[in-house]
N, C-alpha and C. Protein backbone atom coordinates (compact mmCIF):
# COMPACT_ATOMS: atom_id res chain seq x y z
N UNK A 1 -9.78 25.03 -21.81
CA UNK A 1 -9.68 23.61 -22.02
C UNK A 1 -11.00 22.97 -21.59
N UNK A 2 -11.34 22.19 -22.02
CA UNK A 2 -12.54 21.48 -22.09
C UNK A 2 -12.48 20.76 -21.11
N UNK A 3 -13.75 19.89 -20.06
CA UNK A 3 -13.76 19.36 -18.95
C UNK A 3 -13.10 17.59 -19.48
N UNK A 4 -12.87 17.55 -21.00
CA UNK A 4 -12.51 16.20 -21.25
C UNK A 4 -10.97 16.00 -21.73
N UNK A 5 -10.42 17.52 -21.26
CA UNK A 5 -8.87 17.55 -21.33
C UNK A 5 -7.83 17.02 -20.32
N UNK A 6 -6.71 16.65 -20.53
CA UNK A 6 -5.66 16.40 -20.28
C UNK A 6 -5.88 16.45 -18.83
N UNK A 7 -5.41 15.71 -17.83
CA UNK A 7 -5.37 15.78 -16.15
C UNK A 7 -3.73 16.45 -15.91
N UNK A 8 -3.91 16.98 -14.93
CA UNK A 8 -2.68 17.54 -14.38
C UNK A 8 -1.82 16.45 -13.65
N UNK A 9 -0.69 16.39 -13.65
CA UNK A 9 -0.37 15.42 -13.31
C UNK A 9 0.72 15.58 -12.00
N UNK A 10 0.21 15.20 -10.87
CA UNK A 10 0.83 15.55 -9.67
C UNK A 10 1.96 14.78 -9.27
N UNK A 11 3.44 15.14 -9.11
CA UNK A 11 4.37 14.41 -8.35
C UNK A 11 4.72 14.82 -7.19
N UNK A 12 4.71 13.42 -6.74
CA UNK A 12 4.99 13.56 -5.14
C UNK A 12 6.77 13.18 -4.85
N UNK A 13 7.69 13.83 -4.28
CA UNK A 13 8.56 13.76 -3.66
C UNK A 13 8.70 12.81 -2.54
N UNK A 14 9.58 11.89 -2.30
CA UNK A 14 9.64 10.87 -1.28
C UNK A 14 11.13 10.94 -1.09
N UNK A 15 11.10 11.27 0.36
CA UNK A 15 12.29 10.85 0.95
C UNK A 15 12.81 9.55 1.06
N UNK A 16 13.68 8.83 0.55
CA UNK A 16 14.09 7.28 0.63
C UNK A 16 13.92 6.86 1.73
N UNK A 17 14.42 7.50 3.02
CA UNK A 17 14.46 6.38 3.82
C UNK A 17 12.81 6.48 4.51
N UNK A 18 12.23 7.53 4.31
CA UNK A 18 10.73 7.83 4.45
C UNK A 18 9.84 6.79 4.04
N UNK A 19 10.09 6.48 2.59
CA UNK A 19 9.12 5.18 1.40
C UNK A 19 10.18 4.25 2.20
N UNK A 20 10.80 4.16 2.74
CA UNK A 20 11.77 2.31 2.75
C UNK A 20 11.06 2.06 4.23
N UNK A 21 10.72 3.14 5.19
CA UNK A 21 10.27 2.87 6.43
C UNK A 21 8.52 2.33 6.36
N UNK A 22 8.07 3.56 5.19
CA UNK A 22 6.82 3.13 5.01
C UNK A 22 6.53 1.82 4.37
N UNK A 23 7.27 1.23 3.29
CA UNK A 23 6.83 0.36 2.87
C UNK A 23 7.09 -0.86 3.90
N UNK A 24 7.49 -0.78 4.60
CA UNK A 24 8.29 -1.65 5.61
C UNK A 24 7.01 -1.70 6.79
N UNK A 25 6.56 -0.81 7.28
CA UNK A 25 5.47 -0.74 8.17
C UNK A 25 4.42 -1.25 7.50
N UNK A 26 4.55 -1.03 5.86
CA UNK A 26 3.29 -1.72 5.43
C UNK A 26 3.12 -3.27 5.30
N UNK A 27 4.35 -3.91 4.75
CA UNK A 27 4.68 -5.23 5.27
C UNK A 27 4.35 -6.16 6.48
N UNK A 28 4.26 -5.18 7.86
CA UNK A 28 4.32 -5.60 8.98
C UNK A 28 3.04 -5.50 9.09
N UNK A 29 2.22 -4.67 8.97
CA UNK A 29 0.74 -4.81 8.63
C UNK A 29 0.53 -5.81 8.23
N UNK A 30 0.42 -5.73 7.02
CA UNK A 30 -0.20 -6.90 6.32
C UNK A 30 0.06 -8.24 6.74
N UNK A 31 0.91 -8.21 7.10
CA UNK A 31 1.15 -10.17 7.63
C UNK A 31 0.56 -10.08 9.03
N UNK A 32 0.18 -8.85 9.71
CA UNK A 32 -0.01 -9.16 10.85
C UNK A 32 -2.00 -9.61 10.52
N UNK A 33 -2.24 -8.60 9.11
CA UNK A 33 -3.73 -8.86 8.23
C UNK A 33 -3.78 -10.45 8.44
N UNK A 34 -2.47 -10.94 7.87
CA UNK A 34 -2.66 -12.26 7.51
C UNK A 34 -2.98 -13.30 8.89
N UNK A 35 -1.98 -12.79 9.43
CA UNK A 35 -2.07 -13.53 10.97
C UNK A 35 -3.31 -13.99 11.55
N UNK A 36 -3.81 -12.50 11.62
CA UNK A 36 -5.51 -12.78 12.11
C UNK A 36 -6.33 -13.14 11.52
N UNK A 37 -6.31 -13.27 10.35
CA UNK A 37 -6.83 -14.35 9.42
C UNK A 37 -6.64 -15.90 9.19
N UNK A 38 -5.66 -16.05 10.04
CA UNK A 38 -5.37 -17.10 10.01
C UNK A 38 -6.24 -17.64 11.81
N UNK A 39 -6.09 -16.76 12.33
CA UNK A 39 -6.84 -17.12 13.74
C UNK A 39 -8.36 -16.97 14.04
N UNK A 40 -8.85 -15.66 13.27
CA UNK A 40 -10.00 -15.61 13.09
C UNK A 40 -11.40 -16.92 13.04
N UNK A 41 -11.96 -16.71 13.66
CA UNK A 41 -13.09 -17.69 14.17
C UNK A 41 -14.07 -17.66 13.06
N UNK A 42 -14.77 -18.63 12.09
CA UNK A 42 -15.87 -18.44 10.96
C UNK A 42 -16.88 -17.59 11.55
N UNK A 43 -17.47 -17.97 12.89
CA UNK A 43 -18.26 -16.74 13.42
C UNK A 43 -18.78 -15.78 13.94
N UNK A 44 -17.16 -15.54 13.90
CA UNK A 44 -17.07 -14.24 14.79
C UNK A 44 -16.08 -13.00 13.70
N UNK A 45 -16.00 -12.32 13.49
CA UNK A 45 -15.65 -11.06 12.85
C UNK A 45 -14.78 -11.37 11.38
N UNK A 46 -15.44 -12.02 10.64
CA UNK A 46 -14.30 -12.78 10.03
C UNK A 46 -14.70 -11.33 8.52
N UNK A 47 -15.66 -10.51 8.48
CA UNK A 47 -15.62 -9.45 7.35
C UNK A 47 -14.82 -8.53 7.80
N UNK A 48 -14.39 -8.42 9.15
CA UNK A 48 -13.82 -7.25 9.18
C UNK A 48 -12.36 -7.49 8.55
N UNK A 49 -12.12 -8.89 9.65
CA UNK A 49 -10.65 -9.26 9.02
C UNK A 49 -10.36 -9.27 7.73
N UNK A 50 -11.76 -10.12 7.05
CA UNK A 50 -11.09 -9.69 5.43
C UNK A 50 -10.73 -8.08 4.94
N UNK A 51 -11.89 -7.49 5.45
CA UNK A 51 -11.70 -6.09 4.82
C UNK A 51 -10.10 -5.18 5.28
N UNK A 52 -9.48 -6.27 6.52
CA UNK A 52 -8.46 -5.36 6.97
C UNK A 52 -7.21 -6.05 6.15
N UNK A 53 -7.49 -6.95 5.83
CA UNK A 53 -6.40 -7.90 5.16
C UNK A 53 -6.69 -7.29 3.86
N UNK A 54 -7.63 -7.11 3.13
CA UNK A 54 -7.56 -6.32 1.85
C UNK A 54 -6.86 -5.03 1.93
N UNK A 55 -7.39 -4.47 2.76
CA UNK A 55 -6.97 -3.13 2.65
C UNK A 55 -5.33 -2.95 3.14
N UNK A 56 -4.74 -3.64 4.17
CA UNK A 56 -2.99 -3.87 4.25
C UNK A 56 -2.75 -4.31 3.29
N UNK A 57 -2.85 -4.83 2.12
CA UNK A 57 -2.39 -5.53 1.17
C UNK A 57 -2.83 -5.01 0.05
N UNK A 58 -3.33 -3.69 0.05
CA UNK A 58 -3.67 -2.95 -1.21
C UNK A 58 -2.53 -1.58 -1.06
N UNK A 59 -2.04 -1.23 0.69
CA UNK A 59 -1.74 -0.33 0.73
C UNK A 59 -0.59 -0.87 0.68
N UNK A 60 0.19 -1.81 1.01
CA UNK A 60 1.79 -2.57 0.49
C UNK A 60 2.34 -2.68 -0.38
N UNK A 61 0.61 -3.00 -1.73
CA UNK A 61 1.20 -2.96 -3.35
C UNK A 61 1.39 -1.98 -3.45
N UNK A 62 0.68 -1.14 -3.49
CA UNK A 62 0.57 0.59 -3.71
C UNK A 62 2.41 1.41 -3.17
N UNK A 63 2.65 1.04 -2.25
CA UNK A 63 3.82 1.66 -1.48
C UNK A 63 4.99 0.89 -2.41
N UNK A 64 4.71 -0.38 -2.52
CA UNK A 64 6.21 -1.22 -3.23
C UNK A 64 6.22 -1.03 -4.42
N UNK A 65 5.44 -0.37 -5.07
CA UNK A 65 5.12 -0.17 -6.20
C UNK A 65 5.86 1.74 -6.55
N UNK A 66 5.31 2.21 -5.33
CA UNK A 66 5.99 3.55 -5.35
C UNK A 66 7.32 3.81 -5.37
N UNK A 67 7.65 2.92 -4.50
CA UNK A 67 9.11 2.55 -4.18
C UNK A 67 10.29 2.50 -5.52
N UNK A 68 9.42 1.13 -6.49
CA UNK A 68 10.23 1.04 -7.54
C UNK A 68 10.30 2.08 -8.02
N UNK A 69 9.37 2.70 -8.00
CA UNK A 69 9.26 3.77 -9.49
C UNK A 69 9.91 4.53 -8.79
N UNK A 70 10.46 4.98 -7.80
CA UNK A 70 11.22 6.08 -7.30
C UNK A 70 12.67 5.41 -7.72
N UNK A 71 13.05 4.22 -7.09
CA UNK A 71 14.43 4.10 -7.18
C UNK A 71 14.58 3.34 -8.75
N UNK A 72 13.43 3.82 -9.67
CA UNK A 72 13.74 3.64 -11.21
C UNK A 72 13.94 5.11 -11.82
N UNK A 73 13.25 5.91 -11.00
CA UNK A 73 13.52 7.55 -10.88
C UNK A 73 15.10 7.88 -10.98
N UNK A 74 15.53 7.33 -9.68
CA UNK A 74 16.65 7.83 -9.21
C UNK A 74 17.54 7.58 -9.90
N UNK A 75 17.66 6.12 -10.86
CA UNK A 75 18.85 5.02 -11.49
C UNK A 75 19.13 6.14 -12.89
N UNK A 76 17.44 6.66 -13.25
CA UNK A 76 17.54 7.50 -14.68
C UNK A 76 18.57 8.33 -14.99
């Protein structure tokens, strides 16, 4: 097969209450992202906060997103 063929396509197994805990920790993250963003000083660390508030809130979509597709998995 040629290097411009078909990708293998990996599934990952998730324990329910595993993704319901994770997505749940990821929630709590992220608002806590938000929190300190909301307290954060203009001149004092305010890239990091963004970069931490991006990144809780990339890894929340990502997880709630997994989530559905599992318990759209499961309904099939």
């Amino acid at each position: 097969m040629s290097r411009w063929g078909r990708k293998a396509v990996t599934v990952v197994e998730w324990d329910r209450n595993e993704l319901d805990a994770s997505v749940n920790r990821a929630r709590v993250d992220w608002q806590h992202a938000r929190y300190l963003m909301d307290i954060c000083e203009p001149d004092g660390r305010i890239d990091e906060a963004i970069y931490y508030l991006q990144l809780t809130e990339k890894r929340y979509m990502y997880l709630l997103s997994q989530a559905k597709r599992e318990r759209d998995r499961q309904q099939a």
